[in-house]
Protein backbone atom coordinates (compact mmCIF):
# COMPACT_ATOMS: atom_id res chain seq x y z
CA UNK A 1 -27.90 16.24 -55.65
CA UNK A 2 -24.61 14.68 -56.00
CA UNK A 3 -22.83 17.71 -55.36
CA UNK A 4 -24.77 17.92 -52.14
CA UNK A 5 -24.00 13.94 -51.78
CA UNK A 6 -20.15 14.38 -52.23
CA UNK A 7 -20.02 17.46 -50.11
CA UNK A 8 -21.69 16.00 -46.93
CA UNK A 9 -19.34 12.82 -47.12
CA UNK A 10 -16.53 15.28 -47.11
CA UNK A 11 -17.44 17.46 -44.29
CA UNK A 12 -18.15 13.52 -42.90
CA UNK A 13 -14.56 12.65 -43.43
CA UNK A 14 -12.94 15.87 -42.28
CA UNK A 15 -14.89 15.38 -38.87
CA UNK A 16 -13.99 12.21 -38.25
CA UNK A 17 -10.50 12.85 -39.31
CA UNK A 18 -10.62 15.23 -36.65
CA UNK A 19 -12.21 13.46 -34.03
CA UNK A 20 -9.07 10.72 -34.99
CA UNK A 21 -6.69 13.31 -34.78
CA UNK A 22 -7.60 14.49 -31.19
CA UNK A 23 -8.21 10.25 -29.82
CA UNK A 24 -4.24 10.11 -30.69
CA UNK A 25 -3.00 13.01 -29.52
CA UNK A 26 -4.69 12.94 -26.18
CA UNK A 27 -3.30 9.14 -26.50
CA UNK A 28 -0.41 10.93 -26.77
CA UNK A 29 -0.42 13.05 -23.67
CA UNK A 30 -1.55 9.68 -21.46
CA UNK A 31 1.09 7.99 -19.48
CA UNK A 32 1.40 4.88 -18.21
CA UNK A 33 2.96 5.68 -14.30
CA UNK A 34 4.38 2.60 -13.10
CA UNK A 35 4.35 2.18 -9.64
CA UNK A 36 5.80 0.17 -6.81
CA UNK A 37 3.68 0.13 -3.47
CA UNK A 38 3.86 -1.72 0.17
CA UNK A 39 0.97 -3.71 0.92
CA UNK A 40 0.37 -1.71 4.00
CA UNK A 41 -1.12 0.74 1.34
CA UNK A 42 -2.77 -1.73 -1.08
CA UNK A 43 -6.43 -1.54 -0.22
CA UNK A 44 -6.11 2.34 -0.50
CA UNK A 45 -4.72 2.29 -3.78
CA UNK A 46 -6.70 -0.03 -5.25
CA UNK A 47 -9.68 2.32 -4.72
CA UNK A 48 -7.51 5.49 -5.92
CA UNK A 49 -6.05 4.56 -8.52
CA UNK A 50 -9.36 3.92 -10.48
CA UNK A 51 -10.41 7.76 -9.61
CA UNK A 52 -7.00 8.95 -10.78
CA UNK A 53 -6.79 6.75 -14.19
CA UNK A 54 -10.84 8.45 -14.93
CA UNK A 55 -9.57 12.26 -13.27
CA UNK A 56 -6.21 12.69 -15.49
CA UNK A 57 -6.64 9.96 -18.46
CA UNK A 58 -3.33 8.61 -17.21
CA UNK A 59 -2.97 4.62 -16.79
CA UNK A 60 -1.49 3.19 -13.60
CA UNK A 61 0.52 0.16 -12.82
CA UNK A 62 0.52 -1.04 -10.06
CA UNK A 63 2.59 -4.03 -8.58
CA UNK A 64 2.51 -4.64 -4.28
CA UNK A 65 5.04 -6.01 -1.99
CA UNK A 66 7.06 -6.22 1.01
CA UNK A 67 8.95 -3.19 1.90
CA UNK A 68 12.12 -4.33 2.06
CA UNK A 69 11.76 -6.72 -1.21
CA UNK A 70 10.73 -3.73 -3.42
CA UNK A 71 13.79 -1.83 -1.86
CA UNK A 72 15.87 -4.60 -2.84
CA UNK A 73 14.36 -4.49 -6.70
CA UNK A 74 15.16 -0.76 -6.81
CA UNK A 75 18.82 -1.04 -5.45
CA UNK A 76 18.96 -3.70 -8.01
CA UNK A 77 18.47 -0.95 -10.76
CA UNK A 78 14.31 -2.24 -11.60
CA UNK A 79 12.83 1.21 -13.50
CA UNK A 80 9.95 2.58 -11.98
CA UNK A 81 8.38 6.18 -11.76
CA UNK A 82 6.68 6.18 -8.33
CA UNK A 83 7.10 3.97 -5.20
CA UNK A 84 5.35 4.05 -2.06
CA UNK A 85 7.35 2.12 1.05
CA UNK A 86 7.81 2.23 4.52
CA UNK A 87 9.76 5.14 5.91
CA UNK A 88 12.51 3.13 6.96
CA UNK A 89 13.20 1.86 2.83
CA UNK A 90 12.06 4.96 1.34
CA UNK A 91 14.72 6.64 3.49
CA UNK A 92 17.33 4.40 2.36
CA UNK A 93 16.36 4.75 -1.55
CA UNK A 94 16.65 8.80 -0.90
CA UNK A 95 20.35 8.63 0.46
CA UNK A 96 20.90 6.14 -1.90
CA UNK A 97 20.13 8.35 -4.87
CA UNK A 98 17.66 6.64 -6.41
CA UNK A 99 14.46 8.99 -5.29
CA UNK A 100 14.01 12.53 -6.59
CA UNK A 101 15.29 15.09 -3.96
CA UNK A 102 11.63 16.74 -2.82
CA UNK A 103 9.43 14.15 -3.67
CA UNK A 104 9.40 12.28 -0.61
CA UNK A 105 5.89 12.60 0.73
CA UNK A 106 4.15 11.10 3.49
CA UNK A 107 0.67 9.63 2.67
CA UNK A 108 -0.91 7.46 5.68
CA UNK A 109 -0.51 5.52 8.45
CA UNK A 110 -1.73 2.01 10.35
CA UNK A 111 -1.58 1.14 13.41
CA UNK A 112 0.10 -1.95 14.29
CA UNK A 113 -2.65 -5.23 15.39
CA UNK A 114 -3.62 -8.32 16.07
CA UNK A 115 -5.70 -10.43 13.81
CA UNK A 116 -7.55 -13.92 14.59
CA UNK A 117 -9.58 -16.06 13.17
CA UNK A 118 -13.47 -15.12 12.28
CA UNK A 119 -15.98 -15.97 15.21
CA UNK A 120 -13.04 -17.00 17.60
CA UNK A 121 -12.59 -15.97 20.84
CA UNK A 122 -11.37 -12.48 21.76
CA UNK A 123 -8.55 -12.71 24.42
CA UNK A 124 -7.74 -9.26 25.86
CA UNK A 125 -4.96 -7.50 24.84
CA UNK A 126 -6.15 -4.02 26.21
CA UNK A 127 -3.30 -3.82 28.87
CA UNK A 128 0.04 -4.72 28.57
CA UNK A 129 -0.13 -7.56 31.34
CA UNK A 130 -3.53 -8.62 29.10
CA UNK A 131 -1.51 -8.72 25.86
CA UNK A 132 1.84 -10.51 27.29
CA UNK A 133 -0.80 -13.34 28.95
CA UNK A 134 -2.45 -13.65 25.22
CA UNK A 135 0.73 -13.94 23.34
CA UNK A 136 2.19 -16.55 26.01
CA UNK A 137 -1.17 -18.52 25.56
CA UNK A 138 -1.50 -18.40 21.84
CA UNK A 139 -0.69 -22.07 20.46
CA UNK A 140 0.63 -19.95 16.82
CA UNK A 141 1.35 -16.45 16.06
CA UNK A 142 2.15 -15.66 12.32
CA UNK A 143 4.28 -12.45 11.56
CA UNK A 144 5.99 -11.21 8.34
CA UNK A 145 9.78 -11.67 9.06
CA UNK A 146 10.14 -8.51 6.55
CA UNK A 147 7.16 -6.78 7.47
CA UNK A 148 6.89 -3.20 9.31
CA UNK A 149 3.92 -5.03 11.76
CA UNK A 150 6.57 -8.16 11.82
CA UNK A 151 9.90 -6.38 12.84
CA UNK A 152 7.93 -4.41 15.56
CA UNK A 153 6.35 -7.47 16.80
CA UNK A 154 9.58 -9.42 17.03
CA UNK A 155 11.29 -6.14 18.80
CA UNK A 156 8.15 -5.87 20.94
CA UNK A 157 8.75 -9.44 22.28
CA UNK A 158 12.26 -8.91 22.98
CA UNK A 159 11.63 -5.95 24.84
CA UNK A 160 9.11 -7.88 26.98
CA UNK A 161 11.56 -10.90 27.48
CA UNK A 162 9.15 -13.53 26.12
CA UNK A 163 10.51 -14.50 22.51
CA UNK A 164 11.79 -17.70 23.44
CA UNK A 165 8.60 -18.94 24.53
CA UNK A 166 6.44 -17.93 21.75
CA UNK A 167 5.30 -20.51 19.33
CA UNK A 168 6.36 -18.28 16.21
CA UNK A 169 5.18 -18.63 12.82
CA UNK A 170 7.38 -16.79 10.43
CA UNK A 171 5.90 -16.03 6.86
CA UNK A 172 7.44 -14.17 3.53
CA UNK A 173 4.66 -11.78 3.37
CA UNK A 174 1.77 -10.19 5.11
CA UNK A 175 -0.53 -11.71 2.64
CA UNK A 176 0.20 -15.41 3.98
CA UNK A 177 -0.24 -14.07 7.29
CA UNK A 178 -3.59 -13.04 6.73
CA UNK A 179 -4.06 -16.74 4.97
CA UNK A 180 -2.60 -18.91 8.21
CA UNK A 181 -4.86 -16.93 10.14
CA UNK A 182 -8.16 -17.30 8.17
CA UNK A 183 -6.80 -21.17 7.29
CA UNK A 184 -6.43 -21.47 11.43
CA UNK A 185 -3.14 -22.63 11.34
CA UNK A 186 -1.92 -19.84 13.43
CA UNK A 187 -4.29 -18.43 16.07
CA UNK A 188 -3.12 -14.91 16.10
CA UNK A 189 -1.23 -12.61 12.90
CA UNK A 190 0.23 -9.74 13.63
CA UNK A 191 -0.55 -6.84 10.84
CA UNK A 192 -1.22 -3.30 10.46
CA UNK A 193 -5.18 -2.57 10.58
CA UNK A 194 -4.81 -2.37 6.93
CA UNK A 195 -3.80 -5.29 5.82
CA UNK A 196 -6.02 -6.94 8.29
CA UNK A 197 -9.66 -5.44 7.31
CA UNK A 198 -9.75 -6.54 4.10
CA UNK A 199 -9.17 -10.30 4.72
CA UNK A 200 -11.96 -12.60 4.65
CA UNK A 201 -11.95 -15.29 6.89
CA UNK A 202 -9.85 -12.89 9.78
CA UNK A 203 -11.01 -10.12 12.25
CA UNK A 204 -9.29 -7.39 13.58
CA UNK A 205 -8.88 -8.07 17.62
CA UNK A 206 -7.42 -4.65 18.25
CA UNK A 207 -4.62 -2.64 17.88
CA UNK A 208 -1.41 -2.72 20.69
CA UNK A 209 -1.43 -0.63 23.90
CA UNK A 210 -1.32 2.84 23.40
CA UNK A 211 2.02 2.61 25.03
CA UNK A 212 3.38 0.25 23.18
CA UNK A 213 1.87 1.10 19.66
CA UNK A 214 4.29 1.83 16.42
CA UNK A 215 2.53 3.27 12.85
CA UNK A 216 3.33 1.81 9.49
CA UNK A 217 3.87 4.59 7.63
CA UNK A 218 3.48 5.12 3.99
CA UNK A 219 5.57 7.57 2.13
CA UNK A 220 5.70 8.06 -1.66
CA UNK A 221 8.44 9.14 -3.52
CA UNK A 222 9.48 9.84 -7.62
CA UNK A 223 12.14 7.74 -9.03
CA UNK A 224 15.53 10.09 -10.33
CA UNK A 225 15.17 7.99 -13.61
CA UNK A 226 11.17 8.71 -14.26
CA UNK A 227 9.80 8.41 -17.55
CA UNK A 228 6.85 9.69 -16.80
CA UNK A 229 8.09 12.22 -13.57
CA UNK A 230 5.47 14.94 -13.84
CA UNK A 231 2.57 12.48 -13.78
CA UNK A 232 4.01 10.33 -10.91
CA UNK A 233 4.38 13.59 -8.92
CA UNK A 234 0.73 14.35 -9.87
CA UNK A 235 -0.39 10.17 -9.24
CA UNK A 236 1.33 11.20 -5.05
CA UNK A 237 -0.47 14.56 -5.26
CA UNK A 238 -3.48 13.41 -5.65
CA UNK A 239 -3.00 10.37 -2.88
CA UNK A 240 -2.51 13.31 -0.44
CA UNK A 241 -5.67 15.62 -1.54
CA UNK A 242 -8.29 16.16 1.31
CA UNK A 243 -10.40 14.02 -1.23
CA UNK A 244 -8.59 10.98 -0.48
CA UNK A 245 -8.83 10.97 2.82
CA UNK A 246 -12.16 9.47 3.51
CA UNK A 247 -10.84 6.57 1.23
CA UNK A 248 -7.75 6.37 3.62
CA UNK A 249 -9.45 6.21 7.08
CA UNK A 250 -12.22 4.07 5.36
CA UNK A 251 -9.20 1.72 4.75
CA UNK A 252 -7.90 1.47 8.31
CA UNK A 253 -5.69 4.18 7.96
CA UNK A 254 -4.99 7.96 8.86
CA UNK A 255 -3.96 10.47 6.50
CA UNK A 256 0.01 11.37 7.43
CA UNK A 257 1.20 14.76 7.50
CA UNK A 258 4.83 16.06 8.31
């Protein structure tokens, strides 16, 4: 009976020796991707990223920003294995060096808007008479000085000869546009339809005139110094799949193809 005893605790202790041996070495095989991502993509990730992490074992993270301040960060030599940005930083990284020739992939686009306050009044910016007469009238008008929605914006106005007599709110980010909106102390933000769904407190009014409208897009690219290359590559792949696209027009966004 012993026998019996002290040869079922051994076949006990070989298994889960075994089962220990396979936790670490599929430990082993997980990486840890970190990533660098515009906010014009946030809300897209932040339901992806959960779907990856569960589809490959792999852990994600994940830190958002400006365009042009995570540009900055990478020209200032900050490590990272994948970055998504705007096409006009991600461009710059790739003649730069510091993106893997090949990697650059385009992911999705917004559509530049208008957001105001919940429950306020819609003024009509259908037409591009309708918009100027809104954005002479509006008492505030927050904008990311940075931003992709914030340069076209201030280019926009230019264009249409009114900057000087816009009551302008610059802001660092698109996130305390959003927040000088919903706090009303600007009237209108301007903000892809991305970054503008996902705010409480703020509606989307509507995107620009056809004529007039400009895309945020989102490319992702693999950093020349990777650690973890091959599953950055795989983190983009799998951002592009048909599967992600519900997830991306869900978001405010359309899936972006070359």
């Amino acid at each position: 009976m012993k026998n019996k005893t002290a040869g079922a605790n051994q076949i006990i202790a070989v298994a889960l020796g075994l089962v220990l041996m396979l936790a670490q070495a599929s430990a082993a095989r997980a990486a840890e991707i970190k990533v660098l991502c515009s906010t014009a993509l946030r809300t897209v990730m932040q339901e992806l990223v959960p779907q990856f992490e569960r589809a490959t074992g792999n852990k994600v993270v994940i830190e958002y920003g400006v365009s042009a301040a995570i540009q900055r960060r990478v020209e200032a030599g900050e490590p990272f294995d994948a970055i998504v940005l705007t096409v006009k930083q991600l461009d710059a990284l790739v003649q730069e060096g510091k993106i893997a020739p090949g990697t650059r992939t385009p992911i999705a686009r917004s559509g530049m808007a208008i957001a105001i306050h919940a429950g306020a009044a819609r003024p009509d910016i259908k037409t591009m008479d309708a918009l100027k007469r809104t954005l002479l009238a509006a008492k505030s008008i927050a904008f990311a000085k940075e931003g992709a929605s914030g340069l076209y914006f201030m280019a926009l106005a230019k264009r249409l000869g009114i900057v000087e007599q816009l009551k302008l709110k610059p802001t660092d980010t698109g996130d305390e546009v959003g927040e000088a909106v919903a706090g009303g102390t600007a009237e209108l933000g301007m903000l892809p339809v991305s970054e503008i769904l996902p705010v409480k407190g703020v509606e989307l009014l509507g995107e620009f005139p056809k004529e007039v409208q400009e895309y945020a897009i989102s490319v992702g690219g693999v950093s020349v110094a990777a650690k973890q290359a091959a599953a950055a590559r795989e983190l983009i792949k799998f951002a592009t799949a048909p599967a992600a696209a519900p997830v991306i027009r869900k978001k405010g966004m359309e899936p972006e193809r070359e």
